[in-house]
C-alpha atoms as a PDB file:
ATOM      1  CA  UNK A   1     -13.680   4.518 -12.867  1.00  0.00           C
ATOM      2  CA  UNK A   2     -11.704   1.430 -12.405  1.00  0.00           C
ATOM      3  CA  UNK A   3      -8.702   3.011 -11.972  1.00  0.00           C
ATOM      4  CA  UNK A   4     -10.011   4.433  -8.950  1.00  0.00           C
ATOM      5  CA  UNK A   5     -11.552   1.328  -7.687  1.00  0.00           C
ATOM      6  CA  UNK A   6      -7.813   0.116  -7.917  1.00  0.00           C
ATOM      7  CA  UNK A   7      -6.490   2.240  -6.111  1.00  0.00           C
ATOM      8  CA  UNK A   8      -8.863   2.282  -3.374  1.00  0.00           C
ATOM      9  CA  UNK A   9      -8.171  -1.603  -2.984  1.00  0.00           C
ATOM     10  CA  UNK A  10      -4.324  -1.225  -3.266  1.00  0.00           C
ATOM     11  CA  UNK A  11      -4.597   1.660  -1.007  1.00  0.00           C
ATOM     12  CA  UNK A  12      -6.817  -0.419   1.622  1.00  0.00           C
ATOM     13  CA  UNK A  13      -4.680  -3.685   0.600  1.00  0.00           C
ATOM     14  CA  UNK A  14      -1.244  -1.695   1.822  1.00  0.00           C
ATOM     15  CA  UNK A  15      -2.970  -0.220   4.738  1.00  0.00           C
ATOM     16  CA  UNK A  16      -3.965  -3.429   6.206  1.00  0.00           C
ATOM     17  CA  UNK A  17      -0.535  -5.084   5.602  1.00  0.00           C
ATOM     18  CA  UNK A  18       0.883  -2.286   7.001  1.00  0.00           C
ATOM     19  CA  UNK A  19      -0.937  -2.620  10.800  1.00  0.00           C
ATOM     20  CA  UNK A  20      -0.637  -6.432   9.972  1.00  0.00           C
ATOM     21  CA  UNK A  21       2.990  -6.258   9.706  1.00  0.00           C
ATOM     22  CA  UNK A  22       4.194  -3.238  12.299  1.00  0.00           C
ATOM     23  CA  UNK A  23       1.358  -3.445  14.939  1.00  0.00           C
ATOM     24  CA  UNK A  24       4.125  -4.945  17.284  1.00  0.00           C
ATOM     25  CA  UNK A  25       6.121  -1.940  17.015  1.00  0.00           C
ATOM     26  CA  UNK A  26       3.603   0.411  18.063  1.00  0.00           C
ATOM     27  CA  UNK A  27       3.582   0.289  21.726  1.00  0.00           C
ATOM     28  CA  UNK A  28       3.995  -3.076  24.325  1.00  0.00           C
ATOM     29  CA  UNK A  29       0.197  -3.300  24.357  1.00  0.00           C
ATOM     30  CA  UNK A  30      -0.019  -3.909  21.076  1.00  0.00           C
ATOM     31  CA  UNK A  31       2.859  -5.832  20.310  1.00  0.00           C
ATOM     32  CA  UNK A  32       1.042  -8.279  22.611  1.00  0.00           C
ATOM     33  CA  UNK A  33      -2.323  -8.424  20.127  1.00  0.00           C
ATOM     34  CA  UNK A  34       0.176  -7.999  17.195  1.00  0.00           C
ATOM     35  CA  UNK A  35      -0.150 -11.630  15.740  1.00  0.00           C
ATOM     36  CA  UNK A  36      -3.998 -11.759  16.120  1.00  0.00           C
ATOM     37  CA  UNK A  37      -3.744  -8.218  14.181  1.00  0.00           C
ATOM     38  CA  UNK A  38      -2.168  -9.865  11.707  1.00  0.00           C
ATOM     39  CA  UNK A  39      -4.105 -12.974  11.190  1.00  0.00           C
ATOM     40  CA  UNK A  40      -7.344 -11.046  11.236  1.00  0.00           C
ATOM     41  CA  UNK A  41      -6.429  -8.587   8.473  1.00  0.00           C
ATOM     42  CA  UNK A  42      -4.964 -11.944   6.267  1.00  0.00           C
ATOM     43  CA  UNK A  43      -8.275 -12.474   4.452  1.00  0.00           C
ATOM     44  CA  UNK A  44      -9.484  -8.581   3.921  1.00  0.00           C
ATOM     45  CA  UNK A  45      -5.882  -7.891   2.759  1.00  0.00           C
ATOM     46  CA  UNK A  46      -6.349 -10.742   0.086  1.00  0.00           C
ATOM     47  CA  UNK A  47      -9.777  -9.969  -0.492  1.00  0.00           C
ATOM     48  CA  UNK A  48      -8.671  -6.083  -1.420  1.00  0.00           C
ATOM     49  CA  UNK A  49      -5.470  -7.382  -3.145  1.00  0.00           C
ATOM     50  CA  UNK A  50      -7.553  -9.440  -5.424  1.00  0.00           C
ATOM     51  CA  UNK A  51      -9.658  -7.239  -6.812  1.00  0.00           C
ATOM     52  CA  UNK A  52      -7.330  -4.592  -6.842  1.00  0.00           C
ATOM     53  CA  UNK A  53      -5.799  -6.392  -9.376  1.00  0.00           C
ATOM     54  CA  UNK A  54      -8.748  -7.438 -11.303  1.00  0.00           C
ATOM     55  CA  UNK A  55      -9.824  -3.603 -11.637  1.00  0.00           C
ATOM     56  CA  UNK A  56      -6.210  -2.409 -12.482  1.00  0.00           C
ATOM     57  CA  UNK A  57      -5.706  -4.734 -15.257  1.00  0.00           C
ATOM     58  CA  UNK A  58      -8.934  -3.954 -16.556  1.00  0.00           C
ATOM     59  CA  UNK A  59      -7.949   0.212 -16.746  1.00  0.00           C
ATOM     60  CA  UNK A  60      -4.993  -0.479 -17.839  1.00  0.00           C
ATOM     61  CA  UNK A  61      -5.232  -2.272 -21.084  1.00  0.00           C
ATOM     62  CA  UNK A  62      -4.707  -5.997 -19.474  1.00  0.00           C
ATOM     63  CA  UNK A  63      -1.320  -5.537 -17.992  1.00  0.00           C
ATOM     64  CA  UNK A  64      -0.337  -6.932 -15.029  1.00  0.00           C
ATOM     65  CA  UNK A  65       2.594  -5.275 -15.100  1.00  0.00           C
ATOM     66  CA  UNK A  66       0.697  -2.035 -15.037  1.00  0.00           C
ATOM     67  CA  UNK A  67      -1.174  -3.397 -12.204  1.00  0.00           C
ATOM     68  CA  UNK A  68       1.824  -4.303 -10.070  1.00  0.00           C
ATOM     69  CA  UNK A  69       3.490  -1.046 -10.902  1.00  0.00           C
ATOM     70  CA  UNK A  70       0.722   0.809  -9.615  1.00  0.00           C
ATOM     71  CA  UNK A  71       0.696  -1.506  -6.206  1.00  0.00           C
ATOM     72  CA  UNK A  72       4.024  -0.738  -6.116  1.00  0.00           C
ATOM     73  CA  UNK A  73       3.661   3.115  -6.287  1.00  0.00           C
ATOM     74  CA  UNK A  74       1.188   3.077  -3.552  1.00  0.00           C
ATOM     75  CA  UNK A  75       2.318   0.567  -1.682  1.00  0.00           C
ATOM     76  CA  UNK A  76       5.201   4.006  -1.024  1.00  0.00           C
ATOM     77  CA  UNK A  77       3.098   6.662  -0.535  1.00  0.00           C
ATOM     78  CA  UNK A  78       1.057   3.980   2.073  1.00  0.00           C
ATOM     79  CA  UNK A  79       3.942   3.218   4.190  1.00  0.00           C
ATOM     80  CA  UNK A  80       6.279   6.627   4.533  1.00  0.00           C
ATOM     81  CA  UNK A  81       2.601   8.422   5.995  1.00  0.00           C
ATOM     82  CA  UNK A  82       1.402   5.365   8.369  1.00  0.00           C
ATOM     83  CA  UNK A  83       5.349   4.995   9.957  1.00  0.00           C
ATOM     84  CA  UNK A  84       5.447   8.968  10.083  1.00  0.00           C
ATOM     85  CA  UNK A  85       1.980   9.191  11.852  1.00  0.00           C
ATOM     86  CA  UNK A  86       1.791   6.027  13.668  1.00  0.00           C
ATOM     87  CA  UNK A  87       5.874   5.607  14.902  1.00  0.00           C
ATOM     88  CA  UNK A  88       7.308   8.598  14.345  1.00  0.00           C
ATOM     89  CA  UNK A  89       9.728   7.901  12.333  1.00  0.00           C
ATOM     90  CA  UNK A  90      10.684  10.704   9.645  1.00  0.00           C
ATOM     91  CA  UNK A  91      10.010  10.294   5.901  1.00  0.00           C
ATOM     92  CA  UNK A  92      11.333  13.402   5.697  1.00  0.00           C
ATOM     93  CA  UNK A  93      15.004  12.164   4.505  1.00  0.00           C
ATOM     94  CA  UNK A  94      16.522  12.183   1.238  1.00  0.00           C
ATOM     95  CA  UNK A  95      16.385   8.910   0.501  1.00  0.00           C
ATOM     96  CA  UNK A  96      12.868   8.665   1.419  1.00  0.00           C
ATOM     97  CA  UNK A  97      11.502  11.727  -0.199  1.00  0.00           C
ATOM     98  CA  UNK A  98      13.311  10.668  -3.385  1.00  0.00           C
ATOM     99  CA  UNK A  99      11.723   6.984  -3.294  1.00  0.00           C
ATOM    100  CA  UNK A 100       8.044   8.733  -2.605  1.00  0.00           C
ATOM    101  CA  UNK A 101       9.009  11.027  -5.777  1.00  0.00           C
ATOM    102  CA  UNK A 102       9.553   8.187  -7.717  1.00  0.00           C
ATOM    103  CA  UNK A 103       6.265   6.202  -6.829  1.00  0.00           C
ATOM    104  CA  UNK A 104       4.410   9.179  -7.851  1.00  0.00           C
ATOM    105  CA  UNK A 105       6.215   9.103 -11.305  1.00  0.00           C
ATOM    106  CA  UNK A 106       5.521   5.107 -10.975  1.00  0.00           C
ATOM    107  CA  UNK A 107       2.021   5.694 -10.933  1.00  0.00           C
ATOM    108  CA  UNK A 108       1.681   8.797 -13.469  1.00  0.00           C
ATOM    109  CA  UNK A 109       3.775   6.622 -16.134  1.00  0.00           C
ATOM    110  CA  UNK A 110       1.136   3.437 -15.899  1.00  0.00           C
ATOM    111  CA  UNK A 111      -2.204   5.606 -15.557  1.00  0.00           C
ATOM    112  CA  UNK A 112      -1.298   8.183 -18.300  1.00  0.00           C
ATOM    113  CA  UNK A 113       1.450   7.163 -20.721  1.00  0.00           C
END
């Protein structure tokens, strides 16, 4: 069940950086609240980031590596769906779809091998 927990929290964690990072490029209105975005999503981002952690390297046999690997992987499947949805921009190329492949392989390796 922590496993789950950790992804939840890396999912929310990668989510929030996400609007905290590329709020500015989502329309002039926005752009103009884009900093206080930002420093308003600062401590839930942490707050998720932490205990993401702490329930990833508890499922997976107290690695940290495992935990960061699995960050990682959805940390890209996160980003690709938010840009598509939110600016439009295609993760529908090659290089994209290949990265997004890999993730997935990311995360199967550290939850199951």
């Amino acid at each position: 069940m922590k496993i789950v927990y950790a992804a939840i929290m890396f999912t929310l964690l990668h989510t929030l950086v996400w609007f905290a990072a590329n709020t500015q490029f989502i329309s002039p209105e926005w752009k103009e609240k884009s900093l206080q975005v930002a420093v308003l999503t600062a401590v839930p981002a942490t707050l998720c980031a932490y205990y993401g952690a702490r329930f990833a390297y508890d499922a997976l046999n107290n690695s940290i590596w495992a935990s960061r690997f699995l960050a990682f992987g959805i940390s890209y499947l996160v980003f690709p769906v938010l840009t598509y949805v939110l600016l439009g921009e295609s993760m529908f190329t090659t290089k994209t779809m290949l990265c997004v492949g890999l993730s997935c392989t990311i995360i199967f390796v550290q939850v199951f091998l």
